[in-house]
Protein backbone atom coordinates (compact mmCIF):
# COMPACT_ATOMS: atom_id res chain seq x y z
CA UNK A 1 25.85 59.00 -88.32
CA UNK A 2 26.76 58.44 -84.13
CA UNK A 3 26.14 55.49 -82.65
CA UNK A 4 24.40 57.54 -78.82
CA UNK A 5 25.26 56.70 -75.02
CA UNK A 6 23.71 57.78 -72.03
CA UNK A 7 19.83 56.52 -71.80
CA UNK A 8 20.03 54.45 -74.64
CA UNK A 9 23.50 52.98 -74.56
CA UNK A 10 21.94 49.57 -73.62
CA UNK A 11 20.90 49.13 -77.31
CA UNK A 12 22.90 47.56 -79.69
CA UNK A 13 25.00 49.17 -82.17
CA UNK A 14 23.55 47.00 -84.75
CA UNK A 15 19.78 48.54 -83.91
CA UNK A 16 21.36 51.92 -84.04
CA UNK A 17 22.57 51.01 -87.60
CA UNK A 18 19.38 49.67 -89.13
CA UNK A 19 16.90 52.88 -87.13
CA UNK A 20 19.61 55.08 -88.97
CA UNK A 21 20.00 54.00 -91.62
CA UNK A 22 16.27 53.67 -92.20
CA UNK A 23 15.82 56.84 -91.42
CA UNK A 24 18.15 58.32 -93.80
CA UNK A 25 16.42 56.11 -96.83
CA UNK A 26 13.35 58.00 -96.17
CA UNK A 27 14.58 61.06 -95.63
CA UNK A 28 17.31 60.79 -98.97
CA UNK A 29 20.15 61.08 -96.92
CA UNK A 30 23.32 58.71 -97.64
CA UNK A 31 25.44 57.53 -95.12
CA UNK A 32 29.10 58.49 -95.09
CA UNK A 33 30.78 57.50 -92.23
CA UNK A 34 29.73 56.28 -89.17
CA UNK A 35 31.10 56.71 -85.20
CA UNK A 36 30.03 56.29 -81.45
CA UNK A 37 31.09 58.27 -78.62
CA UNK A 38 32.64 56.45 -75.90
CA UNK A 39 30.48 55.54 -72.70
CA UNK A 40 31.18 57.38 -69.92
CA UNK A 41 32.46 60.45 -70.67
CA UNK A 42 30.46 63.83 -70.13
CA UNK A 43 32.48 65.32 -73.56
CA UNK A 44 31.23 64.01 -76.86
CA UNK A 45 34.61 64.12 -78.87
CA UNK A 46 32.93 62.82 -82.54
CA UNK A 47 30.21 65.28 -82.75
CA UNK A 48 32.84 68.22 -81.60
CA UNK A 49 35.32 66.60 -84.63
CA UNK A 50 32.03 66.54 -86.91
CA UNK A 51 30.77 70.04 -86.36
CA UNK A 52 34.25 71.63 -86.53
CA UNK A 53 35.58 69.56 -89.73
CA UNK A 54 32.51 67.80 -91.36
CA UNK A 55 30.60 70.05 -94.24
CA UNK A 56 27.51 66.72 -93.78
CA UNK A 57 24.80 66.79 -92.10
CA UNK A 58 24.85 65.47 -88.33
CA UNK A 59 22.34 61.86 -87.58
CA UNK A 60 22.55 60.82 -84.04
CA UNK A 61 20.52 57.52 -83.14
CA UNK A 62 18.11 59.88 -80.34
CA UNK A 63 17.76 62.63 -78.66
CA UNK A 64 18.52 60.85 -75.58
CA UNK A 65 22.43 60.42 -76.44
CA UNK A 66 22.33 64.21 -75.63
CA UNK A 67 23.97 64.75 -71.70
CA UNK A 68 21.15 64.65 -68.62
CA UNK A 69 24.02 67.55 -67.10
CA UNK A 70 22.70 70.72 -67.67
CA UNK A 71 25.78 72.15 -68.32
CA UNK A 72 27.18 69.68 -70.77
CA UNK A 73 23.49 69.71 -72.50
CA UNK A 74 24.19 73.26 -72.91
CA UNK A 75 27.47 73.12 -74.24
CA UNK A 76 26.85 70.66 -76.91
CA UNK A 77 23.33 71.58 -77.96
CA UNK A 78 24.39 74.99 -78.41
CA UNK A 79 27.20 73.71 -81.01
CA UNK A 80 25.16 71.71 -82.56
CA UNK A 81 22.39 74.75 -83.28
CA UNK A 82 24.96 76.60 -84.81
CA UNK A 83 26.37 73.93 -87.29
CA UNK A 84 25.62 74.70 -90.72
CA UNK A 85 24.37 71.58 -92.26
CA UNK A 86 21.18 69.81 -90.13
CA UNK A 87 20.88 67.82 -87.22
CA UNK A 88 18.87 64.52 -86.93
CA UNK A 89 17.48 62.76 -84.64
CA UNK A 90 16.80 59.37 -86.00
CA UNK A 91 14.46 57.31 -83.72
CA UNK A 92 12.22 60.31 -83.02
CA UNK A 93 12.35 60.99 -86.69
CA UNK A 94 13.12 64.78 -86.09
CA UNK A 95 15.37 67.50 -87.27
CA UNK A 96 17.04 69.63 -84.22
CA UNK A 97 15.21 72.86 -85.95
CA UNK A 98 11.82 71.52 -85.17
CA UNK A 99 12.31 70.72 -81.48
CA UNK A 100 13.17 73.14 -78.48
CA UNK A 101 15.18 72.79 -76.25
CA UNK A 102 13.47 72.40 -72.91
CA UNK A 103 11.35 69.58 -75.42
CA UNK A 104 14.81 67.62 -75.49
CA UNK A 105 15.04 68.07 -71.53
CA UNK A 106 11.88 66.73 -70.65
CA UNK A 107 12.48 63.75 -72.94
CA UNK A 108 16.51 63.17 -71.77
């Protein structure tokens, strides 16, 4: 699980936690390890490192950690498509294969 930035960095790593890990209880997933990207930066270094070495699925807090920039929205949510193992979004209680991607852009 990834702790998000951008729109929602303002809330609290601890309310990140308890949204994420509630959602995994209801949707049977166990947490393994847990991260956050650093604020600020336009790269998102964990998910890269969790898609390239990580055979789990991906939960991120919201969809709105994802980057406003169009091209760094493209870049990541383009990796993240192509991982293997799911994506979720926990406080909108979705998977990445149920919503599109000008959805996420309307909502970021």
């Amino acid at each position: 699980m990834l702790y998000s930035k951008n729109s929602v960095s303002h809330i609290s790593h601890v309310s990140q936690r308890n949204v994420i890990e509630d959602y995994c209880s209801r949707e049977n997933l166990i947490p393994r390890e847990e991260s956050s990207e650093m604020h600020g930066l336009d790269t998102y270094p964990n998910i890269n490192y969790h898609i390239k070495n990580k055979k789990l699925p991906l939960v991120l807090f919201s969809v709105k950690c994802l980057p406003k920039n169009k091209k760094s929205f493209t870049e990541i949510i383009k990796k993240l498509r192509l991982f293997k193992y799911e994506v979720h979004f926990a406080l909108e209680r979705k998977k990445l294969s149920e919503i599109k991607n000008n959805e996420i852009l309307s909502i970021i």
